[in-house]
Protein backbone atom coordinates (compact mmCIF):
# COMPACT_ATOMS: atom_id res chain seq x y z
CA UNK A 1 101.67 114.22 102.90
CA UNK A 2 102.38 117.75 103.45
CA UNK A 3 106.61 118.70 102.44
CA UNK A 4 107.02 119.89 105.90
CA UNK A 5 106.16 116.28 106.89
CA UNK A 6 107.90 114.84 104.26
CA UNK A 7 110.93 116.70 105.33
CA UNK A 8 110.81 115.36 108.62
CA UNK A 9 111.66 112.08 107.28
CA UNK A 10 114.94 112.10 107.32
CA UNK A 11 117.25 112.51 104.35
CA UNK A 12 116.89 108.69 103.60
CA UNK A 13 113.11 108.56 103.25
CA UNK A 14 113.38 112.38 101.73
CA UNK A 15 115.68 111.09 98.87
CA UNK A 16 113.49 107.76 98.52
CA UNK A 17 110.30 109.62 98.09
CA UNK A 18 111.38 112.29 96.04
CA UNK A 19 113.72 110.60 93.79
CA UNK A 20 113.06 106.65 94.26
CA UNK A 21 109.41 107.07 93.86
CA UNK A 22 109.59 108.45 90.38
CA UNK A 23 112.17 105.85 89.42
CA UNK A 24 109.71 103.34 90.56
CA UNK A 25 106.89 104.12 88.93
CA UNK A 26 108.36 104.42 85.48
CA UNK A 27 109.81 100.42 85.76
CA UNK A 28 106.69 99.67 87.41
CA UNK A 29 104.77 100.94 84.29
CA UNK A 30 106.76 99.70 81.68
CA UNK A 31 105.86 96.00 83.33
CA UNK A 32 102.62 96.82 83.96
CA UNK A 33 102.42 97.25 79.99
CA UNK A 34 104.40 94.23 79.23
CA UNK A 35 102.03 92.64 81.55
CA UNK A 36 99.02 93.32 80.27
CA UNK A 37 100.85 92.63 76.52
CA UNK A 38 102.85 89.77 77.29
CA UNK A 39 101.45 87.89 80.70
CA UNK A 40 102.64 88.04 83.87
CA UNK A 41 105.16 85.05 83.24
CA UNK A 42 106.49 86.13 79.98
CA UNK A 43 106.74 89.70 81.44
CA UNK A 44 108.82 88.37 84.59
CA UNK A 45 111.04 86.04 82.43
CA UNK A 46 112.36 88.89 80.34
CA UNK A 47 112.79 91.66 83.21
CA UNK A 48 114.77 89.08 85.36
CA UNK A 49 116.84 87.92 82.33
CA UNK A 50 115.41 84.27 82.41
CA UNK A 51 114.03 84.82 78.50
CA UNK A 52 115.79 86.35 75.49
CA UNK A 53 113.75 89.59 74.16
CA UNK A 54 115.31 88.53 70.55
CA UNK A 55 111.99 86.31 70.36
CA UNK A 56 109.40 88.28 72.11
CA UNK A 57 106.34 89.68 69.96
CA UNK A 58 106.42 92.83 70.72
CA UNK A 59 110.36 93.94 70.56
CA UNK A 60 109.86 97.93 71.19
CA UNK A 61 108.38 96.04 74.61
CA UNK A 62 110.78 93.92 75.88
CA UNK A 63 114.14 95.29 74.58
CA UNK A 64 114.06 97.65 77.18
CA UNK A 65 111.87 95.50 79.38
CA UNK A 66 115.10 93.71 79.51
CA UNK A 67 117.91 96.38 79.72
CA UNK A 68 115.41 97.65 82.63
CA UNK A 69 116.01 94.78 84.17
CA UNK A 70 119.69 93.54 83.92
CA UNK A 71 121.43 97.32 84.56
CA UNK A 72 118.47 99.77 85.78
CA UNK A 73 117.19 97.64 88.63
CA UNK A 74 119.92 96.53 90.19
CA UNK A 75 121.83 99.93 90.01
CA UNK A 76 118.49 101.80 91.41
CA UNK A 77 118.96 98.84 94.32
CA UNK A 78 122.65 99.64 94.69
CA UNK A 79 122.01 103.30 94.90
CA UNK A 80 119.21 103.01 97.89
CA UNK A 81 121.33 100.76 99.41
CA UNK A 82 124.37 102.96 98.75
CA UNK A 83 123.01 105.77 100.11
CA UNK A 84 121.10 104.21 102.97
CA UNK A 85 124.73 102.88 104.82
CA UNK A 86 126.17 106.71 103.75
CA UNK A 87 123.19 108.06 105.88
CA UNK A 88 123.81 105.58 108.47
CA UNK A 89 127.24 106.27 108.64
CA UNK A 90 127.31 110.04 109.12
CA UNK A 91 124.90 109.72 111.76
CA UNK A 92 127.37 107.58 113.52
CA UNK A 93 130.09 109.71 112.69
CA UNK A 94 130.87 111.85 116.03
CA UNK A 95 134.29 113.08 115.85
CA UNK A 96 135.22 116.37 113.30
CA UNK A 97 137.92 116.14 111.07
CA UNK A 98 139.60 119.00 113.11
CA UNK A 99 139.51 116.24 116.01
CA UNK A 100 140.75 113.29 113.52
CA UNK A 101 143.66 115.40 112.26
CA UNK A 102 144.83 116.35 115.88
CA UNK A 103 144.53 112.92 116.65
CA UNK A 104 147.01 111.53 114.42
CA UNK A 105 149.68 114.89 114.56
CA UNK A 106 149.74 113.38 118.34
CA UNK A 107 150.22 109.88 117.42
CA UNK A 108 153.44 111.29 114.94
CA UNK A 109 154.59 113.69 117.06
CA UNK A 110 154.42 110.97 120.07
CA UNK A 111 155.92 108.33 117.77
CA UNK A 112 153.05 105.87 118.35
CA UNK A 113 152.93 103.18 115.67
CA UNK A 114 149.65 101.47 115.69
């Protein structure tokens, strides 16, 4: 994909590719290793927090197999998500703040209470 296609995106799929992508692949390699070390269960079972690391064979593995999974996962999901509803948002978002400010002067100056 050429950048002036990738650009074209939008700012959601910009951010994703650019900065999500590289996120991704580093978890997703990690596992892959403590797949290929561990199995695919064992692997699972310590990046979703179902099995202790404190017993795993290889330690230097799933320690951070296991951080990975309780705090970097779900913040990487919380900052897509996070920034997906921002992008939504301002899209939406049709009135300046020149026209929100004049809008509530006139509500004070009119007295409105609302």
């Amino acid at each position: 994909m050429g950048g002036r296609r990738i650009a074209s995106l939008g700012n959601f799929l910009h951010w994703l590719i650019h900065h999500g992508l590289i996120v991704i692949c580093i978890i997703g390699g990690w596992y892959c290793i403590a797949w290929g070390l561990l199995g695919w269960s064992d692997a699972w079972d310590l990046l979703v927090g179902r099995a202790t690391p404190r017993n795993a064979p290889y330690p230097w593995l799933s320690w951070p197999l296991s951080v990975v999974g309780w705090l970097a996962v779900p913040a990487f999901v919380g900052a897509v998500v996070g920034y997906w509803v921002t992008s939504r948002v301002e899209d939406r978002r049709t009135a300046t703040e020149e026209d929100f400010i004049n809008r509530i002067a006139a509500r004070v100056r009119g007295g409105e209470h609302s």
